[in-house]
C-alpha atoms as a PDB file:
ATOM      1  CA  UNK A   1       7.264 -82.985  38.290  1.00  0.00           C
ATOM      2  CA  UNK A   2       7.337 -86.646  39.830  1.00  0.00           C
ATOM      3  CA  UNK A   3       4.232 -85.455  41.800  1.00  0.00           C
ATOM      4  CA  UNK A   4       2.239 -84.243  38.508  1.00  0.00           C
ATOM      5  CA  UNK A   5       2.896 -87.442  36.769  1.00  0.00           C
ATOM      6  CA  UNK A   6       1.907 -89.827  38.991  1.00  0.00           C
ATOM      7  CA  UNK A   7      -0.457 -88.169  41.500  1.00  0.00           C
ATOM      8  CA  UNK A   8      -2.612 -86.057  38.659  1.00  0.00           C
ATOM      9  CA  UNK A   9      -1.840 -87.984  35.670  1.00  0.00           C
ATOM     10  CA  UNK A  10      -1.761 -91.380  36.972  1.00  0.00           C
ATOM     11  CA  UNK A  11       1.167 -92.358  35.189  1.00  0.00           C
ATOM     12  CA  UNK A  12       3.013 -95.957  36.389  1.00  0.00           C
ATOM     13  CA  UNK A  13       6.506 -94.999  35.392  1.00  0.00           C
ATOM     14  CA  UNK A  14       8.945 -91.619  34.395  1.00  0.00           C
ATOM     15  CA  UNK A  15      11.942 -92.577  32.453  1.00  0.00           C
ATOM     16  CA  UNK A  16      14.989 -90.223  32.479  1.00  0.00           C
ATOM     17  CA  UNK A  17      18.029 -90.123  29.804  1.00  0.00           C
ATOM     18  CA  UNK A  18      21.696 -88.229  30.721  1.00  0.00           C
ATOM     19  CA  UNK A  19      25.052 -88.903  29.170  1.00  0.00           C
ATOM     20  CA  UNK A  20      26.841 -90.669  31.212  1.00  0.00           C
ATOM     21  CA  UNK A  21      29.483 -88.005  31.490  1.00  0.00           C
ATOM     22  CA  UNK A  22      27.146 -85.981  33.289  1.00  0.00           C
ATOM     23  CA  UNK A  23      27.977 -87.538  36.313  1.00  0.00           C
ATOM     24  CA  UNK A  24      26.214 -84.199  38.474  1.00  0.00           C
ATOM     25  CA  UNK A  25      23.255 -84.984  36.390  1.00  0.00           C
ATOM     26  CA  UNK A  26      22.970 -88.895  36.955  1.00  0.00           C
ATOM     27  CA  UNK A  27      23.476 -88.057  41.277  1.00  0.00           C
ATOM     28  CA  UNK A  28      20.880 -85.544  40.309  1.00  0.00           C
ATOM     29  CA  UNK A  29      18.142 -88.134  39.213  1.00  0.00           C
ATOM     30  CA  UNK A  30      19.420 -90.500  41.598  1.00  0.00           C
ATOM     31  CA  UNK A  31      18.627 -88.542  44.881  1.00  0.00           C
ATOM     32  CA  UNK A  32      14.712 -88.195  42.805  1.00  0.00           C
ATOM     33  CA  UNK A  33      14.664 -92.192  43.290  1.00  0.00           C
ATOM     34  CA  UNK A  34      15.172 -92.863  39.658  1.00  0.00           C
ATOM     35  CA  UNK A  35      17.471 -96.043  39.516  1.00  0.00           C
ATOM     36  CA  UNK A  36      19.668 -96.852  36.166  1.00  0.00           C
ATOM     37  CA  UNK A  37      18.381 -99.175  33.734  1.00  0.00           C
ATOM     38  CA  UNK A  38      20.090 -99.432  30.625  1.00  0.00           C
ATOM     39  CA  UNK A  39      22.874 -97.513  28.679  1.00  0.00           C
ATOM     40  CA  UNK A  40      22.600 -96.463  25.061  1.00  0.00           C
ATOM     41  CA  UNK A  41      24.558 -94.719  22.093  1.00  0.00           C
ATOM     42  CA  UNK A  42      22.168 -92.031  20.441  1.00  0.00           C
ATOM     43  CA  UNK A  43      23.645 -89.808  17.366  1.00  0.00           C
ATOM     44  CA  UNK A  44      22.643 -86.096  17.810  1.00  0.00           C
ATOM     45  CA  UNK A  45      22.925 -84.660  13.861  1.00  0.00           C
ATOM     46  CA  UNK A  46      22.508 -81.394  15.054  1.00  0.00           C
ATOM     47  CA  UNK A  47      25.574 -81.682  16.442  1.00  0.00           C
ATOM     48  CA  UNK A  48      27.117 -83.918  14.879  1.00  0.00           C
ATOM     49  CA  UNK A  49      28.499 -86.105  17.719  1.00  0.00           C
ATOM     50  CA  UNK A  50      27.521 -89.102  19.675  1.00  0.00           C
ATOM     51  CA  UNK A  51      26.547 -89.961  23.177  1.00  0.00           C
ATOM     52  CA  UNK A  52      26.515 -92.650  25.732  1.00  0.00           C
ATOM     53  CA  UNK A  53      23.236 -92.257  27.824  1.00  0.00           C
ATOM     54  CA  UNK A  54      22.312 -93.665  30.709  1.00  0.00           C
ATOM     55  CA  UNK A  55      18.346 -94.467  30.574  1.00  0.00           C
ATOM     56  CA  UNK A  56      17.036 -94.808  34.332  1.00  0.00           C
ATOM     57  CA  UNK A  57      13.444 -94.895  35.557  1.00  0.00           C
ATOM     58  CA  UNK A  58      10.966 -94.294  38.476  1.00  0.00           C
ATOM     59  CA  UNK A  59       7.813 -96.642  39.350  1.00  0.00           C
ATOM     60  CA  UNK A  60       4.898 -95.076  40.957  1.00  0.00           C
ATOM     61  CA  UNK A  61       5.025 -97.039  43.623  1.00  0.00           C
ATOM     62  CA  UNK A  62       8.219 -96.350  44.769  1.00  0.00           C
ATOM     63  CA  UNK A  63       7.762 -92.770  44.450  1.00  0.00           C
ATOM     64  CA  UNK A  64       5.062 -93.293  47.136  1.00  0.00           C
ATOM     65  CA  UNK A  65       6.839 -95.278  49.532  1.00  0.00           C
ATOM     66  CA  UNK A  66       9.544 -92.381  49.527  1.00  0.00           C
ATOM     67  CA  UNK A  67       9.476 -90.320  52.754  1.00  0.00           C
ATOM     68  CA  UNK A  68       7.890 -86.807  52.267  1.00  0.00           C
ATOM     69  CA  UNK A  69      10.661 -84.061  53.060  1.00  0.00           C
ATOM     70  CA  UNK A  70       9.795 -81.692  55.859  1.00  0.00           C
ATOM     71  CA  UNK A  71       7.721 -79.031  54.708  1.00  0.00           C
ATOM     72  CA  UNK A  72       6.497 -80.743  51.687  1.00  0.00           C
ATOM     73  CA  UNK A  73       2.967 -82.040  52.543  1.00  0.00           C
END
């Protein structure tokens, strides 16, 4: 995904949202390079219910100063 947006697309920055309860979701992100960079309440009506999210984001350029794994030229 990271690699679509900013090697084809040319985007400059991804932005990611979990609840903060997630806490397998936010390590999840994490270990992509995203790093935290706010937290917000959002209302969901479908559900009726409220959440506290955690908003984090990835540059470009720090996706491509991360080392490629083995095996993924």
């Amino acid at each position: 995904m990271l690699k679509l947006a900013f090697a084809e697309l040319g985007l400059a920055r991804v932005w990611s949202m979990t609840s903060m309860e997630n806490a397998e979701a936010v390590r999840a992100v994490t270990r992509f390079g995203f790093t935290p960079t706010g937290e917000i309440e959002r209302y969901f009506p479908e559900a009726d219910t409220t959440m506290r999210l955690v908003t984090m984001e990835i540059l470009a350029d720090t996706w491509r100063a991360m080392p490629v794994p083995a095996g993924r030229g």
